[in-house]
Protein backbone atom coordinates (compact mmCIF):
# COMPACT_ATOMS: atom_id res chain seq x y z
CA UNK A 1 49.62 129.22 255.22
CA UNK A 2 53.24 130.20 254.36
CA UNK A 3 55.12 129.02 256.56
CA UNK A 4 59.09 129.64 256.29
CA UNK A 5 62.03 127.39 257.87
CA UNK A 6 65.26 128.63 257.75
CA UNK A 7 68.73 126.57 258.80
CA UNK A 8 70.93 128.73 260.20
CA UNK A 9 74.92 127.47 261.30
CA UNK A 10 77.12 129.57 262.98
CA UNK A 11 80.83 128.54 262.91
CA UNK A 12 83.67 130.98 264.97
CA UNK A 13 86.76 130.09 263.75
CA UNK A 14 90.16 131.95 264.66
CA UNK A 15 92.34 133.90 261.68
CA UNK A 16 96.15 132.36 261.04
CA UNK A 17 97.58 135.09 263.70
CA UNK A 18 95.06 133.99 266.40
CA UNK A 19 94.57 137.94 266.59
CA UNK A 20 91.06 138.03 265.01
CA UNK A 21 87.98 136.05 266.21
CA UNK A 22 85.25 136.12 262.55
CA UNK A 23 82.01 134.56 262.56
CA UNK A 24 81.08 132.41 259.33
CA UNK A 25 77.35 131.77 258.97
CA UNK A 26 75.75 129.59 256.51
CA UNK A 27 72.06 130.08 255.95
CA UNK A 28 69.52 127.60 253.81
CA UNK A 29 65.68 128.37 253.64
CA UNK A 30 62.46 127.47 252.21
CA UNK A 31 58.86 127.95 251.90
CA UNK A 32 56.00 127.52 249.82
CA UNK A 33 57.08 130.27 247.59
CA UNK A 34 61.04 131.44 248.85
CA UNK A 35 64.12 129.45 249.01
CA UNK A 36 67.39 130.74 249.69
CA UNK A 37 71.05 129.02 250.33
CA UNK A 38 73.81 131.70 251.34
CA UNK A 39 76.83 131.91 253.11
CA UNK A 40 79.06 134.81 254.47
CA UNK A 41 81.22 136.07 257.36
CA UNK A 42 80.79 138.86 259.92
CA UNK A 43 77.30 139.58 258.70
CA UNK A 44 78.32 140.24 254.99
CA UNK A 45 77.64 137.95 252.33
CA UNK A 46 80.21 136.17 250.22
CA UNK A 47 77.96 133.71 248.29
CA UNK A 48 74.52 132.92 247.37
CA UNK A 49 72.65 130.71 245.55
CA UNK A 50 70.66 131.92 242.12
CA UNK A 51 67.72 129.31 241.72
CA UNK A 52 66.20 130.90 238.70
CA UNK A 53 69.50 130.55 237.03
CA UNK A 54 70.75 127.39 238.38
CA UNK A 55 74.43 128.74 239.46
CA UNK A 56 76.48 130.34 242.68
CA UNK A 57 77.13 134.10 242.60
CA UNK A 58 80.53 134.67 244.12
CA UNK A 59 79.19 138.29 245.86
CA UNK A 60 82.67 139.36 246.99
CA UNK A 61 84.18 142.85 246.29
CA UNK A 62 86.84 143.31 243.77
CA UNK A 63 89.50 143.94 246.41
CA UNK A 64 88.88 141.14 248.64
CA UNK A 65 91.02 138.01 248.03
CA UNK A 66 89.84 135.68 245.50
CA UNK A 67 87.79 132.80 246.79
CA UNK A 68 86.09 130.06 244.89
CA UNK A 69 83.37 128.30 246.17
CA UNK A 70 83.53 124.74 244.33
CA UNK A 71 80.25 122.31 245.06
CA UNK A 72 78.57 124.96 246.96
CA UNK A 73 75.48 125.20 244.39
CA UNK A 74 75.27 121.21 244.29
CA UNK A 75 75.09 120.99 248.11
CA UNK A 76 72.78 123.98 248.37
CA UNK A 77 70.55 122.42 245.93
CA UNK A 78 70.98 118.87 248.21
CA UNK A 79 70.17 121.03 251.29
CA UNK A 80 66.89 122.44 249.45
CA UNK A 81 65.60 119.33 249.13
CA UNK A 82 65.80 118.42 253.01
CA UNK A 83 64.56 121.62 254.08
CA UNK A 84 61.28 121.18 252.32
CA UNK A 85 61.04 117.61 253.98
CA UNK A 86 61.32 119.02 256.97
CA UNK A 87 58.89 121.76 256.46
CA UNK A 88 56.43 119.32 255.12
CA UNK A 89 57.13 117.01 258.31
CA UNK A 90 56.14 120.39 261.01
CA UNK A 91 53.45 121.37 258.97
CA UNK A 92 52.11 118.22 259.80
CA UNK A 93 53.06 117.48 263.35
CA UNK A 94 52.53 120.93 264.82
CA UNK A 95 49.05 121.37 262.96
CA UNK A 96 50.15 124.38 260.73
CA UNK A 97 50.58 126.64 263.77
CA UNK A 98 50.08 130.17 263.18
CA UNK A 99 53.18 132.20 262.68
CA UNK A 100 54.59 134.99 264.51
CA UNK A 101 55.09 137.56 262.48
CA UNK A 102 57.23 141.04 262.86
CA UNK A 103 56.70 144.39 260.27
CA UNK A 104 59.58 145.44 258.41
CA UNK A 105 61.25 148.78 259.03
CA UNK A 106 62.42 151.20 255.55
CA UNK A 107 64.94 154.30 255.28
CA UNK A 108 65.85 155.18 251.67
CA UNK A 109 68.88 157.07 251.27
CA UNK A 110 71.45 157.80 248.38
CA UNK A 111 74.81 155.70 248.13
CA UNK A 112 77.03 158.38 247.18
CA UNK A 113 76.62 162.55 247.44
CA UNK A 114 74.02 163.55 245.43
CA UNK A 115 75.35 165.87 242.07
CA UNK A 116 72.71 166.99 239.78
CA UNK A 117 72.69 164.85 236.64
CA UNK A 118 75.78 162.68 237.80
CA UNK A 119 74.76 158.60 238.25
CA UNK A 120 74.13 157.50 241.48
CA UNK A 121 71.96 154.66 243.54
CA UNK A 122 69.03 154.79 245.83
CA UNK A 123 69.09 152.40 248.78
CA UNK A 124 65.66 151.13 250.42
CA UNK A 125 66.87 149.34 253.50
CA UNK A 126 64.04 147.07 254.90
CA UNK A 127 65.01 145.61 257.98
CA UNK A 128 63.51 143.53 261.15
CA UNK A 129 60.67 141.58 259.79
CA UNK A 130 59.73 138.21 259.87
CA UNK A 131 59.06 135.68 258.05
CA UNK A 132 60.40 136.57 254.49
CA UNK A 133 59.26 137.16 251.95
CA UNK A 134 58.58 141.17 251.25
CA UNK A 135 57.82 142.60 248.16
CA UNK A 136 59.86 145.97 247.04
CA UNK A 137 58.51 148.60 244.47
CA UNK A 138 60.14 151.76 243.11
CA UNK A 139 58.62 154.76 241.59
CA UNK A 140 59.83 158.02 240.16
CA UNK A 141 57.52 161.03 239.70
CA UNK A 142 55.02 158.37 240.64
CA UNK A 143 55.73 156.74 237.69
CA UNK A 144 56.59 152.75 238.49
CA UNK A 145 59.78 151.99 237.24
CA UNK A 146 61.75 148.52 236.90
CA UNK A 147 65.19 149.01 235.06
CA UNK A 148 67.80 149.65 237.54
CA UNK A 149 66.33 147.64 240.47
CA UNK A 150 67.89 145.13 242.17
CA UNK A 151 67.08 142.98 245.32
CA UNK A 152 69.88 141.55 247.62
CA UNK A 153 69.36 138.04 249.31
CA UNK A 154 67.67 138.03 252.44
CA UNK A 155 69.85 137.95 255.41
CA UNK A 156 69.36 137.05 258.83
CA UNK A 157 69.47 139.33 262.09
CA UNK A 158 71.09 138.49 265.26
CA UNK A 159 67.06 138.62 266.90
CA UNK A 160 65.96 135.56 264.22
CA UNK A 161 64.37 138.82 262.08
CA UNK A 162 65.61 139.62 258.36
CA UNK A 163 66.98 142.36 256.14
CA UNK A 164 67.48 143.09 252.43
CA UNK A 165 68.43 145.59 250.62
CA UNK A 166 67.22 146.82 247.32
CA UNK A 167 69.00 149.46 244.64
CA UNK A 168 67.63 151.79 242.10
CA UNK A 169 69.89 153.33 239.54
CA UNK A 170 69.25 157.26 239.30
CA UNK A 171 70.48 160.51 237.06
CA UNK A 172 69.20 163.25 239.90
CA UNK A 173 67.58 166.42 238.71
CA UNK A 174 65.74 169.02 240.39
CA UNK A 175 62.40 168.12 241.72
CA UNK A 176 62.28 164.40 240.55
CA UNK A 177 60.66 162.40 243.60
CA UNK A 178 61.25 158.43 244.39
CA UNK A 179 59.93 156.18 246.25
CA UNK A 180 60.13 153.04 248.19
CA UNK A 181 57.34 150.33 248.96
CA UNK A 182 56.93 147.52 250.82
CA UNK A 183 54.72 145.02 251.80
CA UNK A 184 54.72 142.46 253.89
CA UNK A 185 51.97 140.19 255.73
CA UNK A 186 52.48 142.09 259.11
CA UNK A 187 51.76 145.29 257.63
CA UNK A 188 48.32 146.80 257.76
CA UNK A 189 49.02 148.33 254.20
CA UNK A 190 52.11 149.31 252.34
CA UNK A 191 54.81 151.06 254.10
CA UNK A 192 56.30 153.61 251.16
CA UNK A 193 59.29 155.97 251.95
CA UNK A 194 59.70 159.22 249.20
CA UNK A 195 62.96 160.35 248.32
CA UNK A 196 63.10 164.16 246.69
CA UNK A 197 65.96 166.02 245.03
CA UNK A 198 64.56 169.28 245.66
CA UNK A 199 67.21 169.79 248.90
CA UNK A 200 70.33 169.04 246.67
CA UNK A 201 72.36 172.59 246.10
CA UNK A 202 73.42 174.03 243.08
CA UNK A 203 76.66 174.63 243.78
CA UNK A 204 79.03 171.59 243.37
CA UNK A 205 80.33 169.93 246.06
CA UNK A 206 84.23 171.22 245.22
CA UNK A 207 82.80 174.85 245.07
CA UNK A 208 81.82 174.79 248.42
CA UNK A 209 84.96 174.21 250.50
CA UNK A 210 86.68 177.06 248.01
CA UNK A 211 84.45 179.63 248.65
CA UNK A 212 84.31 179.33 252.47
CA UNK A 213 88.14 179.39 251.84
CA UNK A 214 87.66 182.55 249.67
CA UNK A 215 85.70 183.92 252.45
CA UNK A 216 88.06 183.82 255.14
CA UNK A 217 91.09 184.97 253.60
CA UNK A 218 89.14 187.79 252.60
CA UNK A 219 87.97 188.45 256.17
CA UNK A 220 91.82 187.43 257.36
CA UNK A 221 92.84 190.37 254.95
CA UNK A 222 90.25 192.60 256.54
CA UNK A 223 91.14 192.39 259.74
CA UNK A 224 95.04 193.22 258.89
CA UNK A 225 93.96 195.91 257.15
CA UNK A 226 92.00 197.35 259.70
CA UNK A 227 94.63 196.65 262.38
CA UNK A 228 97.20 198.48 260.20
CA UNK A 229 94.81 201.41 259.93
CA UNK A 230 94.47 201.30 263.76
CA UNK A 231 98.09 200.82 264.19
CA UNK A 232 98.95 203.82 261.92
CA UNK A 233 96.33 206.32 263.70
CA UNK A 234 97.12 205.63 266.87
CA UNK A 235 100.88 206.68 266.18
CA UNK A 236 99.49 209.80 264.06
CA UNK A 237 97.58 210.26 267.86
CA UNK A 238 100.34 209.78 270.00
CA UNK A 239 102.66 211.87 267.77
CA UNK A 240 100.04 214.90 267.44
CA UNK A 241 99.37 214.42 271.28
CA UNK A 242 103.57 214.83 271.94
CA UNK A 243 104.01 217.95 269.69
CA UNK A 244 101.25 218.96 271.20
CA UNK A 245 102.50 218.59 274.95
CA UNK A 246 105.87 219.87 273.23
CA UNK A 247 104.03 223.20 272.34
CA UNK A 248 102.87 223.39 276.19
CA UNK A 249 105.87 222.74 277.82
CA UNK A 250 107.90 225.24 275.02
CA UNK A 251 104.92 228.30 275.72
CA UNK A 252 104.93 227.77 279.96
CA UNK A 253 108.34 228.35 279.78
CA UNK A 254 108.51 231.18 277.43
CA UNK A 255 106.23 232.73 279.48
């Protein structure tokens, strides 16, 4: 049985200005197959552990200030160590329990607007299952492909569930098809999502906006025009209706 234990710390601490309350979390797991050490604030990662590798991964964007993260690997390593103590210790006390288990959830979406043969990213979002692990797949054209994936950590839910995200690098064209699949031990059977680029329009995005420009100046122009024209015909009317009242007025009084 696979049973998972994860260690999760919250810490709220208050920013310099006391204007800003941020929650830090701090998460280490194991199993008999997963482990995981990874830290982060307001639900976004900053750090995680790479086992296979043997080093921290500083996972913090470009623009955010530089933090370093000295020891954390060491203690995370330290902290793996207890964790499967302590699994081995309720394994044995509570008799290998069964686990409660919850099925994942997918969507698959791109991470930018889609352009015909520009570079861009799928995203397979699997979220609200219990206990890791899942196992991700892509295809295209039914075809399984590998280069271009990647897997983020798993990362914990405010309900004690999981999500993780996983990425596949794509060159859209017209009628490719991908999908996403997923399995995990609460699922009857594979739960796959299919992604198509046969909805993306031909026309670039920056066309678009100038032609619906285009169009209404052109019907803007129209309807001057036409007023004009209006304009001008009812003063032809009114003059042709007072020469005409003119001529009346001139014969009545002739007569």
């Amino acid at each position: 049985m696979d049973l998972y234990r994860a260690i999760l710390t919250f810490t709220v601490f208050l920013s310099a200005d006391a204007q800003f309350i941020h929650n830090y979390f701090n998460i280490d797991g194991c199993s008999d197959t997963e482990k995981e050490s990874m830290c982060g604030s307001d639900g976004e990662e900053m750090w995680h552990a790479d086992f296979t590798r043997k080093i921290g991964v500083n996972t913090l964007p470009d623009f955010a200030d530089p933090i370093s993260f000295p020891g954390y690997y060491e203690a995370s390593v330290g902290q793996l160590e207890v964790c499967k103590q302590n699994l081995a210790v309720c394994i044995k006390a509570y008799n290998n329990p069964p686990e409660e288990m919850d099925p994942p959830v997918t969507s698959i979406y791109p991470k930018n607007d889609v352009q015909l043969g520009v570079e861009n990213a799928l995203i397979c979002h699997v979220t609200g299952f219990f206990p890791p692990p899942v196992n991700v797949s892509w295809t295209k054209n039914n075809v399984i492909v590998t280069d271009g994936v990647s897997l983020s950590q798993y990362r914990p839910r405010n309900d004690g569930s999981f999500h993780i995200f996983s990425s596949l690098k794509i060159i859209p064209e017209e009628r490719d098809i991908y999908s996403c699949t997923v399995n995990h031990r609460a699922l009857q059977g594979p739960q796959t999502k299919i992604w198509g680029v046969r909805e993306v329009s031909a026309v670039p995005p920056s066309v678009g906006p100038a032609v619906f420009c285009g169009a209404g100046l052109t019907l803007a122009l129209l309807g001057v025009a036409t007023g004009i024209y209006f304009l001008i015909k009812g003063a032809a009317t009114d003059s042709t209706d007072m020469t005409t009242k003119k001529r009346k007025i001139m014969q009545w009084t002739y007569q």
